[in-house]
Protein backbone atom coordinates (compact mmCIF):
# COMPACT_ATOMS: atom_id res chain seq x y z
CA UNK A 1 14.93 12.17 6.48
CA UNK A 2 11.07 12.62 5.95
CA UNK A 3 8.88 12.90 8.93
CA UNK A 4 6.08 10.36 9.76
CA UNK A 5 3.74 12.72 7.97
CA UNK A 6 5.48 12.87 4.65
CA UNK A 7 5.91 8.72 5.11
CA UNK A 8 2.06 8.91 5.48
CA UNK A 9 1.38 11.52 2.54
CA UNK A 10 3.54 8.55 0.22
CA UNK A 11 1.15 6.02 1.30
CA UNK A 12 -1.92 8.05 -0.08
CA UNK A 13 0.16 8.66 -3.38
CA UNK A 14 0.62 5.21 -4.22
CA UNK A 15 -2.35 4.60 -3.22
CA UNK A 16 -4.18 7.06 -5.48
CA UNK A 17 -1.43 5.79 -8.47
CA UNK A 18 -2.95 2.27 -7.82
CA UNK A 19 -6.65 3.87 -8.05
CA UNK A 20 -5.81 5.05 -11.25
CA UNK A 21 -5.53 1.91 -12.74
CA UNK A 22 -8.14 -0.17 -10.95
CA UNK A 23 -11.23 0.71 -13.69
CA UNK A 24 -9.21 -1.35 -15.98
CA UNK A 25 -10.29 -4.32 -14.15
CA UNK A 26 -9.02 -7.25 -13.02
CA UNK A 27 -9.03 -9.29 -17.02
CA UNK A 28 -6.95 -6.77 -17.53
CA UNK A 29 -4.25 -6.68 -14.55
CA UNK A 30 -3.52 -10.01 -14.94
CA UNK A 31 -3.02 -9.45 -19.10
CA UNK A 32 -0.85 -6.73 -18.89
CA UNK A 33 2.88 -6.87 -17.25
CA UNK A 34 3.25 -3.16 -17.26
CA UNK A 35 0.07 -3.01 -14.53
CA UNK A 36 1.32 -5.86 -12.80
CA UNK A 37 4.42 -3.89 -12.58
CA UNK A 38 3.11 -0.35 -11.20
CA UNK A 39 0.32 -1.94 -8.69
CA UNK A 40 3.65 -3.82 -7.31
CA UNK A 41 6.07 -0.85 -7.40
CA UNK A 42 3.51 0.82 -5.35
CA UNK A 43 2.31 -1.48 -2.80
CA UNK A 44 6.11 -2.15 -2.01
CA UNK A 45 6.04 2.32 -1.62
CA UNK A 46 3.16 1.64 0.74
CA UNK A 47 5.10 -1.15 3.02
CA UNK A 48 8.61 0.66 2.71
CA UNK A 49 6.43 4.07 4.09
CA UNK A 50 4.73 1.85 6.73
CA UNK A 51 8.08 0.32 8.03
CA UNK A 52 9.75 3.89 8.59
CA UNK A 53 6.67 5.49 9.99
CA UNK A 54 7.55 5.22 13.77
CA UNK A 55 5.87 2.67 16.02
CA UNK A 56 4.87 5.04 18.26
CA UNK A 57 2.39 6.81 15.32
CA UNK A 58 1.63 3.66 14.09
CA UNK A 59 -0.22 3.10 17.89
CA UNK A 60 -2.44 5.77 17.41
CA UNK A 61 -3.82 3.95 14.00
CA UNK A 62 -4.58 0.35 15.60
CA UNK A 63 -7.07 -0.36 12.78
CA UNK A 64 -4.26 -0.28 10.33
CA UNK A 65 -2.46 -3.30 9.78
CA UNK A 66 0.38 -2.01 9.47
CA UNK A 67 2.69 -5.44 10.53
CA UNK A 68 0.93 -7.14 7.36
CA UNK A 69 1.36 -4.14 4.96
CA UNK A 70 5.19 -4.43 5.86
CA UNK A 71 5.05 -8.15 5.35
CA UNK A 72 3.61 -8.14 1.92
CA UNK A 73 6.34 -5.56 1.16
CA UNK A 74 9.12 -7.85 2.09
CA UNK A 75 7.06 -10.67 -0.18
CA UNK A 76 6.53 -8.33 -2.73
CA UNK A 77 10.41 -7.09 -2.63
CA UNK A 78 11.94 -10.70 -1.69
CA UNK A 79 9.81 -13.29 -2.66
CA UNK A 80 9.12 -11.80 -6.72
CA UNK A 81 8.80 -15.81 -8.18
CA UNK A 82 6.45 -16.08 -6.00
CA UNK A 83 3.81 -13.19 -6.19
CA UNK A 84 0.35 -13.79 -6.43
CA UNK A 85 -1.57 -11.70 -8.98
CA UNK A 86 -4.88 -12.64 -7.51
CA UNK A 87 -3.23 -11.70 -3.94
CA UNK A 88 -2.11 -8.33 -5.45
CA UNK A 89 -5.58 -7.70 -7.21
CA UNK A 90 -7.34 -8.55 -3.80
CA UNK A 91 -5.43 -6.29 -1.94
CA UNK A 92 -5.65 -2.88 -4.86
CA UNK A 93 -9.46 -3.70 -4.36
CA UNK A 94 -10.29 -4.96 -1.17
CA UNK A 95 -7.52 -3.65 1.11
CA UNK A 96 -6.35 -0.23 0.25
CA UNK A 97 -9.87 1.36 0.59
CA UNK A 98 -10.14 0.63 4.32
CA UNK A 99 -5.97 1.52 4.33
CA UNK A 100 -6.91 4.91 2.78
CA UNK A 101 -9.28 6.06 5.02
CA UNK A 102 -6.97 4.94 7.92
CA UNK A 103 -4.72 7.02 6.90
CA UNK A 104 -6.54 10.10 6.23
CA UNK A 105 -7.96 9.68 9.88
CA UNK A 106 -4.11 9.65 11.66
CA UNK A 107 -2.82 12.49 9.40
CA UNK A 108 -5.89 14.27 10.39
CA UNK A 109 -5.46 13.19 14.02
CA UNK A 110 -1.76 14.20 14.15
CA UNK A 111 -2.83 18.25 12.76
């Protein structure tokens, strides 16, 4: 089983793998299938992390949204007809820098 830390440290990896991909821009996200493919592979990493990182860590983060990360995973894992490119684009670009930097601040926190 992997502790909350670990579950944290996979959040900043798909994270960065998303980063990777975001000079490409967003012309080219919705073009290509394959990009589509690994920003969602990743974001569902980042909810399926959230969901098993214990509620009682999540507390000490309350500027992460971490009910609404889960949710878009279950979309994102449940819903596939009905995924929203523009949705995923917003959230690579708008959403994952502040997510980022909330997590860097608990795994620092919990040292």
């Amino acid at each position: 089983m992997r502790t909350p830390k670990e579950r944290l440290q996979d959040i900043l990896e798909a994270i960065s793998a998303i980063e990777r991909y975001l000079d490409r821009g967003q012309s080219a996200f919705e073009q290509d299938e394959l990009l589509q493919g690994w920003f969602l592979r990743n974001l569902q990493i980042i909810g399926e992390a959230a969901r098993a990182v214990p509620e009682q860590v999540r507390a000490l983060a309350t500027d992460v949204p971490w009910i609404k990360i889960i949710g878009m995973r279950n979309i994102l894992v449940h819903s596939y007809f009905e995924i929203d490119t523009e949705i995923v684009w917003r959230a690579a670009t708008q959403d994952l820098p502040a997510l980022k930097s909330g997590v860097e601040r608990l795994l620092k926190e919990m040292e």
